[in-house]
N, C-alpha and C. Protein backbone atom coordinates (compact mmCIF):
# COMPACT_ATOMS: atom_id res chain seq x y z
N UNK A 1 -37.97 -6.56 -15.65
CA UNK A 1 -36.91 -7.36 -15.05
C UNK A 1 -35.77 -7.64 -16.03
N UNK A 2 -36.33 -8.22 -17.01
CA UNK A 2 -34.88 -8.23 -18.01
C UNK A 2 -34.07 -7.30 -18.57
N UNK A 3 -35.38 -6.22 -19.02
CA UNK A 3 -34.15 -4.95 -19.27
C UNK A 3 -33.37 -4.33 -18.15
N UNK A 4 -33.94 -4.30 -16.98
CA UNK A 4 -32.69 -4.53 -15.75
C UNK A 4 -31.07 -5.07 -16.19
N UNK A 5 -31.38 -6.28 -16.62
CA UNK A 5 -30.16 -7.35 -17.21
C UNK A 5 -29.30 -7.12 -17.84
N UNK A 6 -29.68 -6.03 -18.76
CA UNK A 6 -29.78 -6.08 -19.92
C UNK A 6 -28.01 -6.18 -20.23
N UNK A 7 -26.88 -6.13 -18.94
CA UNK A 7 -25.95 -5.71 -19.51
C UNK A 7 -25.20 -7.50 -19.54
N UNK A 8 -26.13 -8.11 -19.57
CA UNK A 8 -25.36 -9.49 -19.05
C UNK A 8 -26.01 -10.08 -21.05
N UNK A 9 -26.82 -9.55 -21.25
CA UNK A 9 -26.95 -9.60 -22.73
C UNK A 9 -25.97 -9.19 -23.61
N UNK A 10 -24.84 -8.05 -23.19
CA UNK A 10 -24.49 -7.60 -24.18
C UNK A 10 -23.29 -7.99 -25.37
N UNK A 11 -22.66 -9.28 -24.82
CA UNK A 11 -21.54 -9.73 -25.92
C UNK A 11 -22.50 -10.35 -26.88
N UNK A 12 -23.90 -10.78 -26.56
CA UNK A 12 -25.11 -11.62 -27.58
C UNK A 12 -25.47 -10.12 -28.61
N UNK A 13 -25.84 -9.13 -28.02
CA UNK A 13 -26.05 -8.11 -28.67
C UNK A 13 -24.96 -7.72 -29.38
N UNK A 14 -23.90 -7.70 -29.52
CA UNK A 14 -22.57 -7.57 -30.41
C UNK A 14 -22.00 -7.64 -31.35
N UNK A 15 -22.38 -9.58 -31.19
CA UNK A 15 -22.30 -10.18 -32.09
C UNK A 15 -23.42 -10.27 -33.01
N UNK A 16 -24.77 -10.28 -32.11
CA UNK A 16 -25.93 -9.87 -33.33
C UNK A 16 -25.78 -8.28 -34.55
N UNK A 17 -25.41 -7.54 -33.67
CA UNK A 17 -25.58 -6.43 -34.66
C UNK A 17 -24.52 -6.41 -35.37
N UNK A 18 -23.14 -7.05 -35.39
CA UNK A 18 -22.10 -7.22 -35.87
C UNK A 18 -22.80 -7.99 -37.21
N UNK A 19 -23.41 -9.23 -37.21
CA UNK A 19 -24.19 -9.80 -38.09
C UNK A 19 -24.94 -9.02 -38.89
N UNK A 20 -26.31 -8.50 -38.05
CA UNK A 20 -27.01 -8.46 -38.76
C UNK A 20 -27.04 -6.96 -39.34
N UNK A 21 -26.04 -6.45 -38.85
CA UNK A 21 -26.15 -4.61 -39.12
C UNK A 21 -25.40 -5.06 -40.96
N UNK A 22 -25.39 -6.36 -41.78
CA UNK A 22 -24.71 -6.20 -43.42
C UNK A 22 -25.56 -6.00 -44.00
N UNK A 23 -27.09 -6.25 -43.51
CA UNK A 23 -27.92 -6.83 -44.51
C UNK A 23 -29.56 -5.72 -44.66
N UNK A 24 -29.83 -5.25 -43.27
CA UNK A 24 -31.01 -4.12 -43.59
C UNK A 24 -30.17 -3.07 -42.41
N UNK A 25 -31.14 -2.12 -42.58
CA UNK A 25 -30.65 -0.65 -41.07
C UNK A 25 -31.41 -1.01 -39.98
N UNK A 26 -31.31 -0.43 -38.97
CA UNK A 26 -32.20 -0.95 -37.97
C UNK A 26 -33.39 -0.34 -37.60
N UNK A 27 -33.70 0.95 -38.68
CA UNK A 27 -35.69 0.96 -38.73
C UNK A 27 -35.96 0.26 -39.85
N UNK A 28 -35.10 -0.51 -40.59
CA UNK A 28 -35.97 -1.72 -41.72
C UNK A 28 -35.96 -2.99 -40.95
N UNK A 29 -35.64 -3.23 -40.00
CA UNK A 29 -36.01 -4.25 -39.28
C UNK A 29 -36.83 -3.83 -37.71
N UNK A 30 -37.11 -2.92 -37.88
CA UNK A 30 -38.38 -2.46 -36.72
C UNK A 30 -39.72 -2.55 -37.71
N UNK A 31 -39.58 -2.40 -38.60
CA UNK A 31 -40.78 -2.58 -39.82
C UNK A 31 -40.89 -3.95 -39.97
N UNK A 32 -40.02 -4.68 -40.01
CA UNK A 32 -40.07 -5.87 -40.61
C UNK A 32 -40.61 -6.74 -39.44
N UNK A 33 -40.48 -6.46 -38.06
CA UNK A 33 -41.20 -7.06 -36.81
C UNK A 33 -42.92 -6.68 -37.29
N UNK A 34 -42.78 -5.70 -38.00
CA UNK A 34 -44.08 -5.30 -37.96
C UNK A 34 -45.04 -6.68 -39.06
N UNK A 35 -44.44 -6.87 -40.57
CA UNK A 35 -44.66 -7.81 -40.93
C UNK A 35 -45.01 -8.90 -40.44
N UNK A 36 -44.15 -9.27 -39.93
CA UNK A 36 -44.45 -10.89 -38.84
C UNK A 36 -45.51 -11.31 -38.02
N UNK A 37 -45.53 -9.69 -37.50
CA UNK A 37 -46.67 -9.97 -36.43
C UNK A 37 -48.16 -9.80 -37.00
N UNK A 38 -48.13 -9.25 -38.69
CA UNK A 38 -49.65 -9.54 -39.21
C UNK A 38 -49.29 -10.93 -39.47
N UNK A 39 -47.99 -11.68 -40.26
CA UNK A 39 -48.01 -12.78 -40.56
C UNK A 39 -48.56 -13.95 -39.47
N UNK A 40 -48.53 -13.36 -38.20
CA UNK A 40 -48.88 -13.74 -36.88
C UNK A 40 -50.11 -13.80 -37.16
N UNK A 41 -51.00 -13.06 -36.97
CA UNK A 41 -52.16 -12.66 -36.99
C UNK A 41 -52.90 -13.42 -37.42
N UNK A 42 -52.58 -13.14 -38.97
CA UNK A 42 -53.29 -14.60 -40.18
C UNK A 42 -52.91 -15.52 -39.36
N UNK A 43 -52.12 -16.26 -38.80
CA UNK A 43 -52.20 -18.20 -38.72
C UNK A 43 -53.13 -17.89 -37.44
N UNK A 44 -53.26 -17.05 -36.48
CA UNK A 44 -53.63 -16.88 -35.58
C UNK A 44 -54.95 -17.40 -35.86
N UNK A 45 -55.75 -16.05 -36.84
CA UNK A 45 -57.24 -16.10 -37.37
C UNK A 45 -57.53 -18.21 -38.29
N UNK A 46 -56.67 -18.49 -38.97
CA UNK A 46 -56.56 -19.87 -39.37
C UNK A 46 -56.55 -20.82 -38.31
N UNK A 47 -56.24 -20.74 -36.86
CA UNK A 47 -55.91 -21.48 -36.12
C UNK A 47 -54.69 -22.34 -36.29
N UNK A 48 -53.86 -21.87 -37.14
CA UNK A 48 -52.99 -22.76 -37.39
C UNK A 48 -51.72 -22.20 -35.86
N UNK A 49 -52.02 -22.69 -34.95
CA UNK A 49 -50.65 -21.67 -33.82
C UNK A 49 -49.55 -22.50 -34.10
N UNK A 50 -48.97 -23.34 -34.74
CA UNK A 50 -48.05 -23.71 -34.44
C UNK A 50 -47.00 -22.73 -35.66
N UNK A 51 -47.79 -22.44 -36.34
CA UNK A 51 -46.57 -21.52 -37.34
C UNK A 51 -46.97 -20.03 -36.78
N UNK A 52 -48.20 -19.62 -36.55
CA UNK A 52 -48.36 -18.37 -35.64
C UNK A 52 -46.93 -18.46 -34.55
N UNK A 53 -46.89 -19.82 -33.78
CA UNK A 53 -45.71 -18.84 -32.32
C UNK A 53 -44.63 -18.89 -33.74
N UNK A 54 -43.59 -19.52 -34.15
CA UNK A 54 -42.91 -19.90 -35.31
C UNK A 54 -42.82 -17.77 -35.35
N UNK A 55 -44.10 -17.33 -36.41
CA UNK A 55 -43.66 -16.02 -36.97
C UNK A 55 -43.67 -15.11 -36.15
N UNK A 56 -44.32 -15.10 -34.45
CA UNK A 56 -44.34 -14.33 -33.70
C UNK A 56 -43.12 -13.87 -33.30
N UNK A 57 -42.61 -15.34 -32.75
CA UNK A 57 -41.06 -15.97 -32.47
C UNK A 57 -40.16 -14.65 -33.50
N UNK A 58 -40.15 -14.89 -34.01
CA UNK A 58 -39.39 -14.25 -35.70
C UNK A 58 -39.55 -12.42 -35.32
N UNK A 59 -40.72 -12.23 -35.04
CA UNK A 59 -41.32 -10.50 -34.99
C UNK A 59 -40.47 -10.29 -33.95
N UNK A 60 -40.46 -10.83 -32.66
CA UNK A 60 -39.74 -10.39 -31.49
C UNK A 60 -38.53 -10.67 -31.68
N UNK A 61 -37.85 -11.65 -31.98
CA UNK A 61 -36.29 -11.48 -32.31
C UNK A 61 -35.57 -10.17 -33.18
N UNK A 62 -36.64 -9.83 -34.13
CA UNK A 62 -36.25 -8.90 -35.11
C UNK A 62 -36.58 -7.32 -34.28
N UNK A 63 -37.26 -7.59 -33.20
CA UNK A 63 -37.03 -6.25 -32.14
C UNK A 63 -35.46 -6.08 -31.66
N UNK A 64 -35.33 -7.27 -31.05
CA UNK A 64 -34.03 -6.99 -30.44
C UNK A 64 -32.54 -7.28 -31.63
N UNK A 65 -33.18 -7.60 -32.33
CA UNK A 65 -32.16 -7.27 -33.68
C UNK A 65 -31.84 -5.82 -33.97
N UNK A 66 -33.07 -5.06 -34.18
CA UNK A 66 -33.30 -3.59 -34.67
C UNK A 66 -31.96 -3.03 -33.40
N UNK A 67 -31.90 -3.10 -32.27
CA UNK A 67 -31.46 -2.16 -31.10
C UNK A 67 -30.30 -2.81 -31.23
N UNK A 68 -29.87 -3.66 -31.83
CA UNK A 68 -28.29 -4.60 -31.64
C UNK A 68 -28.00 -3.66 -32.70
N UNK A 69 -28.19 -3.50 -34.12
CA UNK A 69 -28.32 -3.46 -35.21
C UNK A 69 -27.60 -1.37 -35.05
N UNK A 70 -28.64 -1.27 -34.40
CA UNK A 70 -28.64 0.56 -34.03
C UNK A 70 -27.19 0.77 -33.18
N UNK A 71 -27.22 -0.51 -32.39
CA UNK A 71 -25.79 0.06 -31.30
C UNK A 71 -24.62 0.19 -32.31
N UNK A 72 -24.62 -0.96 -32.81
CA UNK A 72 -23.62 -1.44 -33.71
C UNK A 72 -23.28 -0.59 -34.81
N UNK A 73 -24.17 0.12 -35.37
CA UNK A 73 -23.77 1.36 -36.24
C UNK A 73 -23.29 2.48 -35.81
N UNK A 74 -23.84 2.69 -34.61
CA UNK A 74 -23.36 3.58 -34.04
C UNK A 74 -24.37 4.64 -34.15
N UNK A 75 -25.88 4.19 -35.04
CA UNK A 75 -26.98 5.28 -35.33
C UNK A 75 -27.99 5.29 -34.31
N UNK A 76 -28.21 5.78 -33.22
CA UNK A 76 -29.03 5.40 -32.13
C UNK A 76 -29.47 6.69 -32.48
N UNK A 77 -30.67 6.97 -32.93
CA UNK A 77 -31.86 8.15 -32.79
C UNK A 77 -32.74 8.19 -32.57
N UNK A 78 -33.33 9.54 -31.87
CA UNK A 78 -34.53 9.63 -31.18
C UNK A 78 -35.18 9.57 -32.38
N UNK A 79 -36.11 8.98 -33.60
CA UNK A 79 -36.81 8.96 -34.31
C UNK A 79 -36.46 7.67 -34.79
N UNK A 80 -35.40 7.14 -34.38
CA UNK A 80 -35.21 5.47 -34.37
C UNK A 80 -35.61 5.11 -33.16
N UNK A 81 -35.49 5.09 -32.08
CA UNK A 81 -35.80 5.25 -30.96
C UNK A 81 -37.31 5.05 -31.08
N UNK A 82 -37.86 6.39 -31.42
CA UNK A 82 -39.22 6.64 -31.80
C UNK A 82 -40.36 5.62 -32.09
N UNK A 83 -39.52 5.16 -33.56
CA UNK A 83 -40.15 4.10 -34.73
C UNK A 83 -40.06 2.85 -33.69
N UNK A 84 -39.31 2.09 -33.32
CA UNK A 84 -39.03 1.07 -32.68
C UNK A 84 -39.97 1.01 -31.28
N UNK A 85 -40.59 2.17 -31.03
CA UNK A 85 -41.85 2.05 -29.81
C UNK A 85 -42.39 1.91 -30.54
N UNK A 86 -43.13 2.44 -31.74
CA UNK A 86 -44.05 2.33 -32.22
C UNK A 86 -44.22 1.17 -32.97
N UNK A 87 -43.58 0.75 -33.72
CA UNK A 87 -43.29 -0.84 -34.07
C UNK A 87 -43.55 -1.81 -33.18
N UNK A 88 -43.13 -1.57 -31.45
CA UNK A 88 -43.26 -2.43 -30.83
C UNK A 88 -44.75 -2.68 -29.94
N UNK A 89 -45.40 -1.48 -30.03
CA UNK A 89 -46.85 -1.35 -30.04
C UNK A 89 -47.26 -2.16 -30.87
N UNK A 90 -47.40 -1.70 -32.32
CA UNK A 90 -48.53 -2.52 -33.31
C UNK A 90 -48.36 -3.71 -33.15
N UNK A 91 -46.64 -4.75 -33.10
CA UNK A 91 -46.33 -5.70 -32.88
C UNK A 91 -47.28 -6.56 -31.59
N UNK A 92 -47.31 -5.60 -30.21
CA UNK A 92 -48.29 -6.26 -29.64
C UNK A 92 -49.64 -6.31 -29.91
N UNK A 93 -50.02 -5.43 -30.40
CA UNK A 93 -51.59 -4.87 -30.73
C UNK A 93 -52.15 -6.37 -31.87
N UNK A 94 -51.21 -6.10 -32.90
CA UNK A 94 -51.87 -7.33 -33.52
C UNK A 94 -51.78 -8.37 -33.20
N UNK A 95 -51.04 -8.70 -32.61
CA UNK A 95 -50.84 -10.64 -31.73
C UNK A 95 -52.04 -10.48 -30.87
N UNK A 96 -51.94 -9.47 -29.61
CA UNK A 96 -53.43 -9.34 -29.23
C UNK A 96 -54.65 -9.46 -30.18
N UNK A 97 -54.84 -8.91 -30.80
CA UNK A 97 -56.32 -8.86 -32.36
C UNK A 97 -56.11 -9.77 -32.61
N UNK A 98 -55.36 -10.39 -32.58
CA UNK A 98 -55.95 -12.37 -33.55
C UNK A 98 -56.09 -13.06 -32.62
N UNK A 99 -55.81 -13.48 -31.06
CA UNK A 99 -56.82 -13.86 -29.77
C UNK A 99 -58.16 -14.02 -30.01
N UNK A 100 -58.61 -12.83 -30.70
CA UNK A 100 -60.09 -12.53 -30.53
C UNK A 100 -60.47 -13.60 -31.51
N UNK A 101 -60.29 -14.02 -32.05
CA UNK A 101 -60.36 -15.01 -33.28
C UNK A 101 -60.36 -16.45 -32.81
N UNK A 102 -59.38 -16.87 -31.37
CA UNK A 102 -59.54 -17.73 -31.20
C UNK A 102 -60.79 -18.70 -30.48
N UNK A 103 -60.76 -20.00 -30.61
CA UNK A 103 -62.54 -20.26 -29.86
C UNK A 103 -62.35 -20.82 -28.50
N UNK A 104 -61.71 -19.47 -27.70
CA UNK A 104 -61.42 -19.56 -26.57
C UNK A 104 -62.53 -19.75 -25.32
N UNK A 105 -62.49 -20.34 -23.98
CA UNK A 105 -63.89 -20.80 -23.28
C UNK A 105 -63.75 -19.59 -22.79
N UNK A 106 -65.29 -19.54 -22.00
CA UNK A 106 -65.39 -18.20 -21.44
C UNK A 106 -64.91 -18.83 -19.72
N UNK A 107 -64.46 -18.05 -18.90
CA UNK A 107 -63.39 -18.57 -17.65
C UNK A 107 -64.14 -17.00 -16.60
N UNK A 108 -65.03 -17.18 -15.77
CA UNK A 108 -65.53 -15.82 -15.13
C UNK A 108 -66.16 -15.02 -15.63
N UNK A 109 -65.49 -14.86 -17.26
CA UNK A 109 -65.48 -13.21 -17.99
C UNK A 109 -65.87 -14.12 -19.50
N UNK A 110 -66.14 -13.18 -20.45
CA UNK A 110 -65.86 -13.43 -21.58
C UNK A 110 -64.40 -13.68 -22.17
N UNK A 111 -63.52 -14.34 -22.74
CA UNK A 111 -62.72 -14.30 -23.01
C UNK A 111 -62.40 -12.96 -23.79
N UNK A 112 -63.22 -12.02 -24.57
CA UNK A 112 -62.58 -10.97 -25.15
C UNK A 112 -62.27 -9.66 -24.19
N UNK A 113 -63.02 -10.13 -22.60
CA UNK A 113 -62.56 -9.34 -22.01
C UNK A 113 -61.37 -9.29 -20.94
N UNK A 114 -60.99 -10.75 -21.13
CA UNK A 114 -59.60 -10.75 -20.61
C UNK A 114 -58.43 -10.90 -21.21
N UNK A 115 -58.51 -10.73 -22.78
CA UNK A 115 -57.81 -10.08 -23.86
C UNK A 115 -57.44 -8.23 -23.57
N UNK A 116 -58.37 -7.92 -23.64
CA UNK A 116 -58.69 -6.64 -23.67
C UNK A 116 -58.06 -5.98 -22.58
N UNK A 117 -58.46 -6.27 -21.34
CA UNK A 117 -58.17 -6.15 -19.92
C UNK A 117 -56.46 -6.53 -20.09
N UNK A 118 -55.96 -7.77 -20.72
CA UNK A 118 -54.20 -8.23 -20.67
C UNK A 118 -53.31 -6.74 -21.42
N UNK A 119 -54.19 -7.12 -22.66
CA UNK A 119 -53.74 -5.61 -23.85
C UNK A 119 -53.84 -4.10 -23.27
N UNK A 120 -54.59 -3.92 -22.35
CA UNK A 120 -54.87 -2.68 -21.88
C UNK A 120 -53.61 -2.52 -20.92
N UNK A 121 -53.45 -3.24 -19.55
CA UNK A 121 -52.72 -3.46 -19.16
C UNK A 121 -51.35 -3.51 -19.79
N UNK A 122 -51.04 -4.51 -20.90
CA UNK A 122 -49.63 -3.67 -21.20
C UNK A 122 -49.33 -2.48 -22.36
N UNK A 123 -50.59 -1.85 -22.53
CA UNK A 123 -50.65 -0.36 -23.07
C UNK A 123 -50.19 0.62 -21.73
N UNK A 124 -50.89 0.73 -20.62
CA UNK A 124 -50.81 1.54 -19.86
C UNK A 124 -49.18 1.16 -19.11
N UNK A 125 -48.58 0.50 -18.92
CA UNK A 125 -47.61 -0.57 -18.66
C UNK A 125 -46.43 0.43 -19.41
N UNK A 126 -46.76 0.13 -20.68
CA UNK A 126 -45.54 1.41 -21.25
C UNK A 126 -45.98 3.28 -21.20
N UNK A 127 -47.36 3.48 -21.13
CA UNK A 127 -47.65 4.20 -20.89
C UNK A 127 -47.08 5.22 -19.79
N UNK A 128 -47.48 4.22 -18.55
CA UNK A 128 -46.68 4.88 -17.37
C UNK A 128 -45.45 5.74 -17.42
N UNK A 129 -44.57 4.55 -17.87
CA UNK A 129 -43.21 4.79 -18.11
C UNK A 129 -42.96 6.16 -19.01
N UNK A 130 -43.96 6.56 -20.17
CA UNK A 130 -43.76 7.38 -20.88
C UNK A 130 -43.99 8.88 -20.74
N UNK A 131 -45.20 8.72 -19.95
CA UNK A 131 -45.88 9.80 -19.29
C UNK A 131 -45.00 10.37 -18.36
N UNK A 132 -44.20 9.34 -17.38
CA UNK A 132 -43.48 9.63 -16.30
C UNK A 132 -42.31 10.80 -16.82
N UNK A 133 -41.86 10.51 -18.01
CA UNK A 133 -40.45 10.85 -18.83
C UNK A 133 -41.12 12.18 -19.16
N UNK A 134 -41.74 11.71 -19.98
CA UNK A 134 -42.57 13.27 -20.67
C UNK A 134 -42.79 14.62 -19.63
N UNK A 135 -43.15 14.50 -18.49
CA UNK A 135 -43.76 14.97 -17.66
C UNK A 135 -42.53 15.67 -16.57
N UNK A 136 -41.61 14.62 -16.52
CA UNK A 136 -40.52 15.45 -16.31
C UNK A 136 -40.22 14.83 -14.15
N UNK A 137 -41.00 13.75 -14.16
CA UNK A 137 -41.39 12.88 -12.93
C UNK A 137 -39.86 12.40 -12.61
N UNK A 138 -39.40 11.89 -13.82
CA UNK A 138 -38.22 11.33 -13.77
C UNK A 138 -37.26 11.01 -14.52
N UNK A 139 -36.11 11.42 -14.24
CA UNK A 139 -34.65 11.53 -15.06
C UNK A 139 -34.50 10.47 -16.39
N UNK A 140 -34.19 9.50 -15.45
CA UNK A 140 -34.05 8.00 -16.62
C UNK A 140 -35.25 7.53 -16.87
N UNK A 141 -35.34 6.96 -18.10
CA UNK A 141 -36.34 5.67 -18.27
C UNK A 141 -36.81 5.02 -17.18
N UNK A 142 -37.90 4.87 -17.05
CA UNK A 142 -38.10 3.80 -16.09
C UNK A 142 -38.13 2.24 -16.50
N UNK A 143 -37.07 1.45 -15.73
CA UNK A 143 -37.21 0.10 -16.32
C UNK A 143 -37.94 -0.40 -15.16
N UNK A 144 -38.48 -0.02 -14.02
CA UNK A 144 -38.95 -1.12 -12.90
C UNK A 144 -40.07 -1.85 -13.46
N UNK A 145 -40.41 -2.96 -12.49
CA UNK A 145 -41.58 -3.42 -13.21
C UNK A 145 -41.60 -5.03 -12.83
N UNK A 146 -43.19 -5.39 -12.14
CA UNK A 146 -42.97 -6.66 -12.66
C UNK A 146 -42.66 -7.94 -13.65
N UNK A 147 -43.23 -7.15 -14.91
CA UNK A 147 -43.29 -7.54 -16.45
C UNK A 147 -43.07 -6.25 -17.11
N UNK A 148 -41.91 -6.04 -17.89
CA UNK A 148 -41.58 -5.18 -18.67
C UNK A 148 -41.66 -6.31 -20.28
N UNK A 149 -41.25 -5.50 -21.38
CA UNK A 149 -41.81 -5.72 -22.40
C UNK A 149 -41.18 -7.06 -22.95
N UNK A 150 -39.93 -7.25 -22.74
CA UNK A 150 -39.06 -8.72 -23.08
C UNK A 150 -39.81 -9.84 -21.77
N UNK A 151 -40.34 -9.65 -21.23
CA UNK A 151 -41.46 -10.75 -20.08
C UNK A 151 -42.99 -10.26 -20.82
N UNK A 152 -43.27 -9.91 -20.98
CA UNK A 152 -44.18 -9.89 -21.68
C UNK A 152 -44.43 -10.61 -23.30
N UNK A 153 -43.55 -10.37 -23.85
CA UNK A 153 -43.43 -11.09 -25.06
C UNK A 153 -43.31 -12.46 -24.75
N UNK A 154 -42.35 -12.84 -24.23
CA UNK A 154 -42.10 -14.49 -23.73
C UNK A 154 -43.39 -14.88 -23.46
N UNK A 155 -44.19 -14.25 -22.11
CA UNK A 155 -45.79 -14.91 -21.69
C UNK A 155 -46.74 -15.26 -22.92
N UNK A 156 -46.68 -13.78 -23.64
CA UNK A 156 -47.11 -14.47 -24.66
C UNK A 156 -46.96 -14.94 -25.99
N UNK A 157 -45.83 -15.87 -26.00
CA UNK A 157 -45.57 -16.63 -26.68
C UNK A 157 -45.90 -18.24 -26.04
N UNK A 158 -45.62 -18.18 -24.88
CA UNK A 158 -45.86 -19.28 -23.77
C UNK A 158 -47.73 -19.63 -24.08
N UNK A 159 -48.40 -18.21 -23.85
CA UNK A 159 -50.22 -18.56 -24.21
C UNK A 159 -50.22 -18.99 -25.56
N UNK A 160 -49.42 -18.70 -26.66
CA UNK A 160 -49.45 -19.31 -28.02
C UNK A 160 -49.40 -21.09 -27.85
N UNK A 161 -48.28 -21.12 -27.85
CA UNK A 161 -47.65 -22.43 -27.19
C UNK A 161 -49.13 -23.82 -26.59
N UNK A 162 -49.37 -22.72 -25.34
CA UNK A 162 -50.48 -23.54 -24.66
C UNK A 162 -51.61 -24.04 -25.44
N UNK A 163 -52.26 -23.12 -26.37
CA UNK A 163 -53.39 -22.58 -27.27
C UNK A 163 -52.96 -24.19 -28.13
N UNK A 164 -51.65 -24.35 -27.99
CA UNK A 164 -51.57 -25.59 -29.16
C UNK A 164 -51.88 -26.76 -28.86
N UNK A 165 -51.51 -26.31 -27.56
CA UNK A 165 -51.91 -27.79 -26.56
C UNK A 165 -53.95 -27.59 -25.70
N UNK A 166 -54.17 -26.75 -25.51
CA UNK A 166 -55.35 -26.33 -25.17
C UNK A 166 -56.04 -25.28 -24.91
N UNK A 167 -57.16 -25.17 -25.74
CA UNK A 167 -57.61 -22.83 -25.20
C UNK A 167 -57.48 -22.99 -24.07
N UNK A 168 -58.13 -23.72 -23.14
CA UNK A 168 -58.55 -23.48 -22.10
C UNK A 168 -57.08 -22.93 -20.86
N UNK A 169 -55.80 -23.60 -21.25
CA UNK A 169 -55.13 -23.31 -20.68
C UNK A 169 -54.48 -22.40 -21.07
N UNK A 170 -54.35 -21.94 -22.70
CA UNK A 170 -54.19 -20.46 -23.09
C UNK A 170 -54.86 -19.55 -21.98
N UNK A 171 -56.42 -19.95 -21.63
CA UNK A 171 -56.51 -18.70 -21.04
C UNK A 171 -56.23 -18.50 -20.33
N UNK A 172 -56.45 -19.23 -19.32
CA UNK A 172 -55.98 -19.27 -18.14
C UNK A 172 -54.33 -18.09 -18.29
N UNK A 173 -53.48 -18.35 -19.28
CA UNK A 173 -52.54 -17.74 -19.04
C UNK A 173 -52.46 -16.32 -19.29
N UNK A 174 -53.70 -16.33 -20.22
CA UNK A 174 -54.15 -14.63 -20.69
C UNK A 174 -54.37 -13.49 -19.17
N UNK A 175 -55.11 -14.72 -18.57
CA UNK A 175 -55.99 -13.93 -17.39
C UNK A 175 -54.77 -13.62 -16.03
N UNK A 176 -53.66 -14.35 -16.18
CA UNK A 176 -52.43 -14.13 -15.65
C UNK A 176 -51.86 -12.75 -15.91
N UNK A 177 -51.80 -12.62 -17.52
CA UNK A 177 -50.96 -11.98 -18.00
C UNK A 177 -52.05 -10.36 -17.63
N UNK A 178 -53.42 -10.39 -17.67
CA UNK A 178 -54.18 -9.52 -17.47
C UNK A 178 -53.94 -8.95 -15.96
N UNK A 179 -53.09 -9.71 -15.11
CA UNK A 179 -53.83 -9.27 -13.86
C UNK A 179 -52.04 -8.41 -13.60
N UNK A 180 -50.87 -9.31 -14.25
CA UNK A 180 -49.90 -9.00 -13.92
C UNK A 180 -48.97 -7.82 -14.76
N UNK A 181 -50.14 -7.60 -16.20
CA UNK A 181 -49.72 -5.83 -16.89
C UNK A 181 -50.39 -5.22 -15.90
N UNK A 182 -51.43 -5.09 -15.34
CA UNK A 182 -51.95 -4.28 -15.13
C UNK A 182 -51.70 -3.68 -13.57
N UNK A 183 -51.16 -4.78 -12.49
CA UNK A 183 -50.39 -4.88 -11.58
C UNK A 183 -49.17 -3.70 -11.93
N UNK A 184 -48.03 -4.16 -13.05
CA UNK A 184 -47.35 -3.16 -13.56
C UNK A 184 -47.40 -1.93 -13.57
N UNK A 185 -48.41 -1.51 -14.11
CA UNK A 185 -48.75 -1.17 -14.45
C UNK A 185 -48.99 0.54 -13.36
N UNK A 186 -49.72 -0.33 -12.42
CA UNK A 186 -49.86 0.46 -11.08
C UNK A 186 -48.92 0.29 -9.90
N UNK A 187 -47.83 -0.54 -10.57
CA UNK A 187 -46.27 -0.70 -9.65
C UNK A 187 -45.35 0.69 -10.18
N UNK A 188 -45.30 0.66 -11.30
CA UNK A 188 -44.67 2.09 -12.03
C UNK A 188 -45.69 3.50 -11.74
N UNK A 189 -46.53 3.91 -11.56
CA UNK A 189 -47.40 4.91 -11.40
C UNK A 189 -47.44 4.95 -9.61
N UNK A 190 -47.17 4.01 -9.03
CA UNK A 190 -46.57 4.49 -7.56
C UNK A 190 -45.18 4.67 -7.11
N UNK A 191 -44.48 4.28 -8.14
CA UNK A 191 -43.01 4.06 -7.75
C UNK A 191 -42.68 5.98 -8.26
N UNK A 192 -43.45 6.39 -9.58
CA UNK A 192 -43.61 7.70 -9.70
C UNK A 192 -44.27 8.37 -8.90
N UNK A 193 -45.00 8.05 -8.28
CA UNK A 193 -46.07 9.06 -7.61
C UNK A 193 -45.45 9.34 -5.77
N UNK A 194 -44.89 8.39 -5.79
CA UNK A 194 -43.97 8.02 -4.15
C UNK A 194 -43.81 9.19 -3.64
């Protein structure tokens, strides 16, 4: 949904890469999301969430820094391009992996399996989309989607958030976020398959 938007973002994107394009390139700040989100990780495993959302907060801004950063130079490459999926994978992967850490209740399921089940879901989520491209299904990118990756990040920053105030309602938001990648998930793989 937001990258839909995306063009109502763009005098914010402008001025960001106008900024921040003095100081690193924009695959040293697709790396540097990568940092954050182990820095994530650790407070995660400590229980400390209130500086966990704090550096998460930090990892995802420095995503959409990297692509302000790229416009603004004018260096947009498919191996920047590239790095910046892949950055934005591990980025989720490890915020997911320190969940498992937390002493979350079990709600139906085990809690590591509605981690697992959320994370899977928004693996296959970009998956879709990629396969679709690769494959030759369809022209443009696919942005449809109930939760694309800027709604996804927010949710979970929102389950961080909660986690501070209570697991129990962290999970609750996990098991949201599980039902609605994975929903996605199979919203993009019919919208291709149509």
């Amino acid at each position: 949904m937001l990258a839909e938007k995306r063009e109502r973002f763009k005098k914010i994107e402008i001025k960001t890469g106008e900024f921040f394009s003095k100081f690193l390139t924009a695959n040293q700040y697709s790396l540097l999301s990568i940092f954050f989100a182990l820095l994530t990780f650790w407070f995660l495993i400590k229980r400390n969430l209130v500086t966990a959302l704090l550096m998460g907060f930090i990892s995802f801004v420095l995503d959409f820094i990297d692509g302000a950063v790229a416009r603004k130079t004018q260096i947009v490459t498919k191996r920047g391009a590239y790095l910046d999926t892949i950055c934005d994978r591990y980025v989720e992967g490890i915020i997911w992996f320190g969940f498992l850490f937390l002493p979350l209740p079990e709600i139906f399921l085990p809690a590591p399996v509605w981690i697992f089940l959320a994370f899977s879901g928004s693996l296959f989520t970009t998956y879709a989309k990629a396969a679709a491209k690769e494959k030759g299904l369809v022209e443009k990118e696919m942005k449809k989607g109930l939760v694309g990756r800027g709604e996804r990040m927010i949710l979970v920053f929102l389950t961080i958030f909660l986690g501070i105030l209570n697991f129990s309602w962290m999970l609750y938001l996990i098991i949201v976020l599980a039902f609605l990648t994975n929903l996605t998930a199979l919203q993009r793989i019919y919208l291709v398959l149509k």
